[in-house]
PDB file of N, CA and C in Angstrom:
ATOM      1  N   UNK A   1     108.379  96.277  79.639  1.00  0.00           N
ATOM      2  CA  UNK A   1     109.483  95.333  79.636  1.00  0.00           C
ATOM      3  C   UNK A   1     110.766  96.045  80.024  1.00  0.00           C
ATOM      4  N   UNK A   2     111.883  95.246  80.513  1.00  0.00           N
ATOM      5  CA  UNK A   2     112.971  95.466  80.811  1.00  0.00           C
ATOM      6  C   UNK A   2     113.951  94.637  80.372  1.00  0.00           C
ATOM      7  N   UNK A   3     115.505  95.679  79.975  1.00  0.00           N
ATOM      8  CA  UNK A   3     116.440  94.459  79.460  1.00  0.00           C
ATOM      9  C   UNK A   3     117.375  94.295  80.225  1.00  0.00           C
ATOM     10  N   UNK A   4     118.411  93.993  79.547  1.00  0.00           N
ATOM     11  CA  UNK A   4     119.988  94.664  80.512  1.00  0.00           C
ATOM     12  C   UNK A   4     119.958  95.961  80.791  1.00  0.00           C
ATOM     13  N   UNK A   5     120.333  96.031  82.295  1.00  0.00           N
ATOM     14  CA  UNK A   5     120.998  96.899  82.457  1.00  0.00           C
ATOM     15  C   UNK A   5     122.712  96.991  82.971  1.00  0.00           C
ATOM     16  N   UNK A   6     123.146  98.011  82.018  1.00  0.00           N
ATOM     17  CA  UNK A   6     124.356  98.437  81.999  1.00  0.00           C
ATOM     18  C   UNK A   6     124.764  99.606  83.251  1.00  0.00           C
ATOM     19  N   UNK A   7     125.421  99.243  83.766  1.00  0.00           N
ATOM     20  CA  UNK A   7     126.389 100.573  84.944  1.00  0.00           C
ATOM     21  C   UNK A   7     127.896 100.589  84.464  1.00  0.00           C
ATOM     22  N   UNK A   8     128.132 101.886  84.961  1.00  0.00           N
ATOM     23  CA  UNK A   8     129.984 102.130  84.884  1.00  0.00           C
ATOM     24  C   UNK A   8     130.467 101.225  85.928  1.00  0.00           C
ATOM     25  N   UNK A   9     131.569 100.634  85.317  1.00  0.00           N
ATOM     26  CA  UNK A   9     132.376  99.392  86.532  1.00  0.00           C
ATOM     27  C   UNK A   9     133.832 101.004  87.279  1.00  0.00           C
ATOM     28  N   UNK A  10     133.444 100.970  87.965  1.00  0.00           N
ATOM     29  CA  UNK A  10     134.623 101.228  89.363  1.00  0.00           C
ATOM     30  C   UNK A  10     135.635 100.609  89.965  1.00  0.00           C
ATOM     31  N   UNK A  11     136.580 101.526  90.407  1.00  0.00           N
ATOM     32  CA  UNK A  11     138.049 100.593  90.668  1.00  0.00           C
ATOM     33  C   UNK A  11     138.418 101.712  91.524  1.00  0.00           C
ATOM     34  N   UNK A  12     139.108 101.431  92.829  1.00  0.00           N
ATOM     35  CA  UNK A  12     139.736 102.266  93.977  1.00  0.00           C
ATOM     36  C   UNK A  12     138.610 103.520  94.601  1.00  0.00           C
ATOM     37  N   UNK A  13     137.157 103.162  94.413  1.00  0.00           N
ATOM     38  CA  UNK A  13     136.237 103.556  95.002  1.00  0.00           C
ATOM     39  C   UNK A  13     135.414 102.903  95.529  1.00  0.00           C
ATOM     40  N   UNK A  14     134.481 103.183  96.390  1.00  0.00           N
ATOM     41  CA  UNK A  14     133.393 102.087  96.516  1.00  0.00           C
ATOM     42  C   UNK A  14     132.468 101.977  95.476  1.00  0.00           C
ATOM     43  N   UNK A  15     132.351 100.176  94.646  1.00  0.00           N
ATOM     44  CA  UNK A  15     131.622 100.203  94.199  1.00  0.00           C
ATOM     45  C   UNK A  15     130.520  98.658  94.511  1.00  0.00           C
ATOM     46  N   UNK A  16     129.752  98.170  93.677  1.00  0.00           N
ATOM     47  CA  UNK A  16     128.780  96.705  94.449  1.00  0.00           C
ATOM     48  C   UNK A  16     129.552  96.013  93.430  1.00  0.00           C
ATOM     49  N   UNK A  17     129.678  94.438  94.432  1.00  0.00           N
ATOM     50  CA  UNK A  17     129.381  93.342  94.083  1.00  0.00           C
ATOM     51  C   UNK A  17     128.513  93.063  92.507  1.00  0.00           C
ATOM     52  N   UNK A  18     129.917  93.208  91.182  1.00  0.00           N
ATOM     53  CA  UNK A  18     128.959  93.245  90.266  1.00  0.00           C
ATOM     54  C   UNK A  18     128.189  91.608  89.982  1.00  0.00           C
ATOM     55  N   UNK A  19     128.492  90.332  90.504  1.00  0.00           N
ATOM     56  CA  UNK A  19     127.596  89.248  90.361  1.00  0.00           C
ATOM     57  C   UNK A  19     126.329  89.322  91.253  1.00  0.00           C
ATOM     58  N   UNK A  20     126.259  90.100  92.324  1.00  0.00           N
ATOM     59  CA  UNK A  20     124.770  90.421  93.437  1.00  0.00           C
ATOM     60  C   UNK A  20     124.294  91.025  92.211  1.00  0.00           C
ATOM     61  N   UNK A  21     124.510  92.256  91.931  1.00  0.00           N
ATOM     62  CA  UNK A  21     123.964  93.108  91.220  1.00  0.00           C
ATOM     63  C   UNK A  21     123.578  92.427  89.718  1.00  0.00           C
ATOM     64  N   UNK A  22     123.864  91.730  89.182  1.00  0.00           N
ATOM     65  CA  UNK A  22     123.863  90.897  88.313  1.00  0.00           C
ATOM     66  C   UNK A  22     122.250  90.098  88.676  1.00  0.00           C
ATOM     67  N   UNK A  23     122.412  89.219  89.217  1.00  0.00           N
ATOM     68  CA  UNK A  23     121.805  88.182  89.599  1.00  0.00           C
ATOM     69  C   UNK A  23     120.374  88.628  89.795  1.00  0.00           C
ATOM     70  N   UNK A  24     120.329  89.980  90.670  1.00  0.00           N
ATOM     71  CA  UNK A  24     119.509  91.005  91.418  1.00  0.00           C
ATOM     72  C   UNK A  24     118.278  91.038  90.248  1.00  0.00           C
ATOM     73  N   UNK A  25     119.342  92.077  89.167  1.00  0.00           N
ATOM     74  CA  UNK A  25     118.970  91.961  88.003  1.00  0.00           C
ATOM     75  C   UNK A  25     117.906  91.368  87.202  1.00  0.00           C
ATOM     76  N   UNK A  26     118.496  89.961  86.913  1.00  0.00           N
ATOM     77  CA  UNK A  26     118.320  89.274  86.271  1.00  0.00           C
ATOM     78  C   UNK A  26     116.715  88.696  87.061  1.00  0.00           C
ATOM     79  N   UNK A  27     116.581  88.308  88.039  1.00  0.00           N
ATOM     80  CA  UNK A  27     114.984  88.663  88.837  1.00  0.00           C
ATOM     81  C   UNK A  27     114.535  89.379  88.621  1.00  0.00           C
ATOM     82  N   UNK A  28     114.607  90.386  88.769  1.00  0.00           N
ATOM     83  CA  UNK A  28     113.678  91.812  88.311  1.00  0.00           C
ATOM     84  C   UNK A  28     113.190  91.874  87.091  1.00  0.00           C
ATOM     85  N   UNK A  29     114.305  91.631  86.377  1.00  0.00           N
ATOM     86  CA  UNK A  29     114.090  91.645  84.649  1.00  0.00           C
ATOM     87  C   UNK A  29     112.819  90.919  84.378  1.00  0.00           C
ATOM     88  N   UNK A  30     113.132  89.400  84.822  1.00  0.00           N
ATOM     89  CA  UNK A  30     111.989  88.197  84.555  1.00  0.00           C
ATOM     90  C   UNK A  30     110.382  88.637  85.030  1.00  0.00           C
ATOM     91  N   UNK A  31     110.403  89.290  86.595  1.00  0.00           N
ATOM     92  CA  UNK A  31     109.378  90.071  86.906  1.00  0.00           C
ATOM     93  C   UNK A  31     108.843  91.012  86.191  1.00  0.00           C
ATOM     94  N   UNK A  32     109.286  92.018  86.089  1.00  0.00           N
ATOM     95  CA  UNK A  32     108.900  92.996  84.959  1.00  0.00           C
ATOM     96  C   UNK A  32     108.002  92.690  83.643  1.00  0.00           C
ATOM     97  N   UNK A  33     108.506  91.536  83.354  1.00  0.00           N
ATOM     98  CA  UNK A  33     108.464  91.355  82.004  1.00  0.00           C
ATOM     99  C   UNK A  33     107.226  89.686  82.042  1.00  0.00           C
ATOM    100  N   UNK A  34     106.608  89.897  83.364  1.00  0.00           N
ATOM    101  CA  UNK A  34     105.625  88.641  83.363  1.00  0.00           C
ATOM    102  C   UNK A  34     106.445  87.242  83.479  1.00  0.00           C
ATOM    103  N   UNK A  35     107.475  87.174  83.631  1.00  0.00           N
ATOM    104  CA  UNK A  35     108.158  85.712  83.641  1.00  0.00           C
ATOM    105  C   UNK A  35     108.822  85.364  84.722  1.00  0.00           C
ATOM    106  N   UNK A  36     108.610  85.185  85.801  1.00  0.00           N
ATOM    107  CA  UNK A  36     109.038  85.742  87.121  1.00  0.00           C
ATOM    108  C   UNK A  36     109.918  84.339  87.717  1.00  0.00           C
ATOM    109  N   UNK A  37     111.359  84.520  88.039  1.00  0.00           N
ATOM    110  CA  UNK A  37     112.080  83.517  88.589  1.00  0.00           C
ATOM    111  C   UNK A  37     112.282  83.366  90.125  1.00  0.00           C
ATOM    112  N   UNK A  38     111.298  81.950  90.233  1.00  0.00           N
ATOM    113  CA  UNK A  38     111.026  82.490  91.736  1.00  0.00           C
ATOM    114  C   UNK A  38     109.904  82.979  91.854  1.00  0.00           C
ATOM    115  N   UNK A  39     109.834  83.351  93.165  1.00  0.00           N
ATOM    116  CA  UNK A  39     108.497  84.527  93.640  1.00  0.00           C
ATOM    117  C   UNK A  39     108.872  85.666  93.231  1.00  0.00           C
ATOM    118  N   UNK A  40     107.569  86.215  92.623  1.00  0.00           N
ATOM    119  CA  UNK A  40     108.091  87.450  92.119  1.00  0.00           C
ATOM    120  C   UNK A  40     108.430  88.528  92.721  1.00  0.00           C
ATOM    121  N   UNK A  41     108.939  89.780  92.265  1.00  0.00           N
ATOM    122  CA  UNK A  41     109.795  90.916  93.283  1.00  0.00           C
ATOM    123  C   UNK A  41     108.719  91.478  93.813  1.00  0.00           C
ATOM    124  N   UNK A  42     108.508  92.246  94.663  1.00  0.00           N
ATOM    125  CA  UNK A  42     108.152  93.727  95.077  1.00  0.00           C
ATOM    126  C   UNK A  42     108.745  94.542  94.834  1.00  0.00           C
ATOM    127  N   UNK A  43     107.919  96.164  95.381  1.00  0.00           N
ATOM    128  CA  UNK A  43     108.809  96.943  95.041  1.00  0.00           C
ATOM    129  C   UNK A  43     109.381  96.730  96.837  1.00  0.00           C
ATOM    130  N   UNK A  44     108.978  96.238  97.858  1.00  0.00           N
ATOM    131  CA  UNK A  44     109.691  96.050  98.935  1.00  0.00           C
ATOM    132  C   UNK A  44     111.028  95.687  98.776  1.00  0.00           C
ATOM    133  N   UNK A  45     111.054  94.376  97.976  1.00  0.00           N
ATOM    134  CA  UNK A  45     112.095  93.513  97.751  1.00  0.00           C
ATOM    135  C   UNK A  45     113.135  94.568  97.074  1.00  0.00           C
ATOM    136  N   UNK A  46     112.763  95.608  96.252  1.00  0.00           N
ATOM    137  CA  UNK A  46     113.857  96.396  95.391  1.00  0.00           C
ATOM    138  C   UNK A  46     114.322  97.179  96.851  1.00  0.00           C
ATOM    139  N   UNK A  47     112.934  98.082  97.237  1.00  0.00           N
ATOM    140  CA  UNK A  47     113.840  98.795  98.528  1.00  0.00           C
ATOM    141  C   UNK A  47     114.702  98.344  99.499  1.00  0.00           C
ATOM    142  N   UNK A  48     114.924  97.014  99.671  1.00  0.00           N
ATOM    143  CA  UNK A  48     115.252  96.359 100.941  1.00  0.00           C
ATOM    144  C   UNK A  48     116.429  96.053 100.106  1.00  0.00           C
ATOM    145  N   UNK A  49     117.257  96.012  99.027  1.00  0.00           N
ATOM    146  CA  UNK A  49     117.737  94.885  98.699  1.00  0.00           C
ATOM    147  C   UNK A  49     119.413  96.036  98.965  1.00  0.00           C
ATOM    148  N   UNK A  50     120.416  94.636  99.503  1.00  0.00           N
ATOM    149  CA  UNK A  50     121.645  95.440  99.496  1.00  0.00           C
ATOM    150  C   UNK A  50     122.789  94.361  98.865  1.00  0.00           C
ATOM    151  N   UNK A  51     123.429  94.987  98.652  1.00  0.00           N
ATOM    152  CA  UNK A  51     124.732  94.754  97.610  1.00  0.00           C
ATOM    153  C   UNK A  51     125.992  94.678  98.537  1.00  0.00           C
ATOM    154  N   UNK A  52     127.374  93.792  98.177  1.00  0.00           N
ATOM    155  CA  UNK A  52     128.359  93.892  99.173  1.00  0.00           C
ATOM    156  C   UNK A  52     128.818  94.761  98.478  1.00  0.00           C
ATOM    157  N   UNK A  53     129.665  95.563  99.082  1.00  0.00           N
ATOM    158  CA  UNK A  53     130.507  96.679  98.472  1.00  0.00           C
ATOM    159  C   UNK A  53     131.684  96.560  98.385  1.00  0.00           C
ATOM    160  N   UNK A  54     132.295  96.805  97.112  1.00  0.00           N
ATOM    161  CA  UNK A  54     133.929  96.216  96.944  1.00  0.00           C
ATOM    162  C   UNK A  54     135.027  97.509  96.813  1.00  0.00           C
ATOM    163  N   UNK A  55     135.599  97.237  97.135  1.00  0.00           N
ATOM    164  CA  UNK A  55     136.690  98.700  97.018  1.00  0.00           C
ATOM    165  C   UNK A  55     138.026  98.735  96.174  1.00  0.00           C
ATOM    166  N   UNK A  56     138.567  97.091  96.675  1.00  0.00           N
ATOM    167  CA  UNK A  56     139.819  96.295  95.693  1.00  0.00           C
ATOM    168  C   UNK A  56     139.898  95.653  94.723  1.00  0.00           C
ATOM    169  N   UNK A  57     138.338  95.987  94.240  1.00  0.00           N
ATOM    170  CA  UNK A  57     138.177  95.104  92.633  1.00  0.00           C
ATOM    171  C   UNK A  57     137.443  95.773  92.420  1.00  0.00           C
ATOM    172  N   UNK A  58     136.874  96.021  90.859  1.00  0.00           N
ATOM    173  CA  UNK A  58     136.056  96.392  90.287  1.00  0.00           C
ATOM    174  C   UNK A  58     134.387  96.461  90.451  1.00  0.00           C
ATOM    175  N   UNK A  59     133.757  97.643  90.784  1.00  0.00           N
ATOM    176  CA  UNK A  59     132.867  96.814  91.109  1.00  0.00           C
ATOM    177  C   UNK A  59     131.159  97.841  90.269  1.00  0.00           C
ATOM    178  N   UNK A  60     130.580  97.953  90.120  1.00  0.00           N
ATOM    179  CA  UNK A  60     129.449  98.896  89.623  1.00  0.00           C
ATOM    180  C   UNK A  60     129.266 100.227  90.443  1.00  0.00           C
ATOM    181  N   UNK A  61     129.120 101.227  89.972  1.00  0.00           N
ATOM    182  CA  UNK A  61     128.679 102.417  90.023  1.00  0.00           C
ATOM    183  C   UNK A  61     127.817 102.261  91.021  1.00  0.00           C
ATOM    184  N   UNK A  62     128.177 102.862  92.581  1.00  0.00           N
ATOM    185  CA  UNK A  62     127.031 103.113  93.630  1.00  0.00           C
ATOM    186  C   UNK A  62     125.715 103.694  93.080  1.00  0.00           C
ATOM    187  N   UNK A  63     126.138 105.168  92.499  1.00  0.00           N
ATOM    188  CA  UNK A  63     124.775 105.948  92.136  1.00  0.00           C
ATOM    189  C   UNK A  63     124.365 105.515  91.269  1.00  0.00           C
ATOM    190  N   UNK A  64     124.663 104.879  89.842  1.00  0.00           N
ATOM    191  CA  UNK A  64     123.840 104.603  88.863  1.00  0.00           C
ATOM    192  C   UNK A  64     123.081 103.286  89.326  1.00  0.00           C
ATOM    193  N   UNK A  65     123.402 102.091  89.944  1.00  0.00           N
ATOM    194  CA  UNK A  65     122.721 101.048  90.792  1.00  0.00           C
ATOM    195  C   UNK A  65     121.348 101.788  90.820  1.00  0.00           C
ATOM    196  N   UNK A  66     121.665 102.718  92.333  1.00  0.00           N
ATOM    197  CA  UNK A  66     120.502 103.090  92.921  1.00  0.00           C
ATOM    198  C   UNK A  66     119.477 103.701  92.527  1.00  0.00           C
ATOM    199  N   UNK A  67     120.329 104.568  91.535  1.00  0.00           N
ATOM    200  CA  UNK A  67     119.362 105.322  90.526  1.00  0.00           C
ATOM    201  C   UNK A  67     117.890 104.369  89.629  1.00  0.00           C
ATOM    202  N   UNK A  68     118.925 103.450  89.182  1.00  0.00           N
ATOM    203  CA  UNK A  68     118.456 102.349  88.093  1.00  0.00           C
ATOM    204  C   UNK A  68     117.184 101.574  89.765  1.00  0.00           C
ATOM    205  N   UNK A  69     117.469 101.335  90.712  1.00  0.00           N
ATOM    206  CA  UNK A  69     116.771 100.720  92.111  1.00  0.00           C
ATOM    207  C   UNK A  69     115.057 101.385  91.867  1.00  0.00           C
ATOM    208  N   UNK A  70     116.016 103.041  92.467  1.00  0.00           N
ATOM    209  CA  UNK A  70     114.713 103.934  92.359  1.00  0.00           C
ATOM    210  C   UNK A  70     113.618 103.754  91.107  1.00  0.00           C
ATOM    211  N   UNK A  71     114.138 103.957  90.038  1.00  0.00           N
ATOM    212  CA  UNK A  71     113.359 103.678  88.910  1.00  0.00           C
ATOM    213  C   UNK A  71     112.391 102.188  88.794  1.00  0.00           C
ATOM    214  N   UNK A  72     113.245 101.185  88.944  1.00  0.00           N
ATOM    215  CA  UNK A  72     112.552  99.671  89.160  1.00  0.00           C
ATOM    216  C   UNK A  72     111.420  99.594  90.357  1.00  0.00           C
ATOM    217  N   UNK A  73     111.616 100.106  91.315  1.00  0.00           N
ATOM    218  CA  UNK A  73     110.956 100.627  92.486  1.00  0.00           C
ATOM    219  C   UNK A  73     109.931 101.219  91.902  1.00  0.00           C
ATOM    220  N   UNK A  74     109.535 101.778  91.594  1.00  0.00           N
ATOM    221  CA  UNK A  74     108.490 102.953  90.814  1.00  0.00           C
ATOM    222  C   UNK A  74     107.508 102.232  89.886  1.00  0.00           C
ATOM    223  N   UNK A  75     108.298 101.646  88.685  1.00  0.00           N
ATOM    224  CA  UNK A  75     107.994 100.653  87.757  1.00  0.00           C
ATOM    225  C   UNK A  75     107.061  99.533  88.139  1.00  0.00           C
ATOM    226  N   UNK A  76     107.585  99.006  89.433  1.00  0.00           N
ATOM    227  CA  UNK A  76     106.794  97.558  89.677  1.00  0.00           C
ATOM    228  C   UNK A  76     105.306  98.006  90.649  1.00  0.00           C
ATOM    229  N   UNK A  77     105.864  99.046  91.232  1.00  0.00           N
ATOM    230  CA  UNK A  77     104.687  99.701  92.024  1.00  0.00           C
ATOM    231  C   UNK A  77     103.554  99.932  91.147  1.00  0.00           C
ATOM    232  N   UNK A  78     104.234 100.531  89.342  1.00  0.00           N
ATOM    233  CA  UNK A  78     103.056 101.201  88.644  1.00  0.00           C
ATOM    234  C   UNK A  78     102.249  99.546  88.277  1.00  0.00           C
ATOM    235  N   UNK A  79     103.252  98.984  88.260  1.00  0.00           N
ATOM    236  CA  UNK A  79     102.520  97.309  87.670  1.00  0.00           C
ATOM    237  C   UNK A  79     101.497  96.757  88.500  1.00  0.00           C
ATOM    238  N   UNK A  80     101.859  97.080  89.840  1.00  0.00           N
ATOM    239  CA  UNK A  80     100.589  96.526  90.958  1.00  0.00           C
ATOM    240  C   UNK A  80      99.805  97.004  91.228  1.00  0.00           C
ATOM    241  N   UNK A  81      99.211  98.220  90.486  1.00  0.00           N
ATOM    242  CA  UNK A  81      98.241  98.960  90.472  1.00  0.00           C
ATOM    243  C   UNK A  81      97.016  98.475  89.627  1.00  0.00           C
TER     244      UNK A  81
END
């Protein structure tokens, strides 16, 4: 299972679109966890997936995102085994 995940919010750097990243989320989560909104993810769908990037507002942590990507990536792969 999977819950929230939390990132550092950013300001006068590049950071994502924290409602994409949100939303993103919130799919994955449901997948993970057998309850799937929608068709469920791949790990394609994690690799492929991109975020707008904000610079003048607040926006999530580039590396911890991707980090948290890589990991979900891994995770759903071990599930389709």
């Amino acid at each position: 299972m999977i819950g929230p995940a939390e990132f550092s919010r950013v300001r006068w750097r590049e950071g994502y679109a924290p409602e994409e990243v949100d939303a993103f989320v919130e799919r994955l989560a449901a997948t993970l966890n057998g309850q799937p909104i929608g068709p469920p993810m791949t790990p394609e769908d994690v690799r492929n997936v991109s975020f707008t990037p904000v610079r003048l507002r607040e926006g999530y942590s580039v590396d911890e995102v991707d980090q948290f990507l890589d990991l979900a990536e891994a995770k759903l792969s071990e599930q389709q085994r």
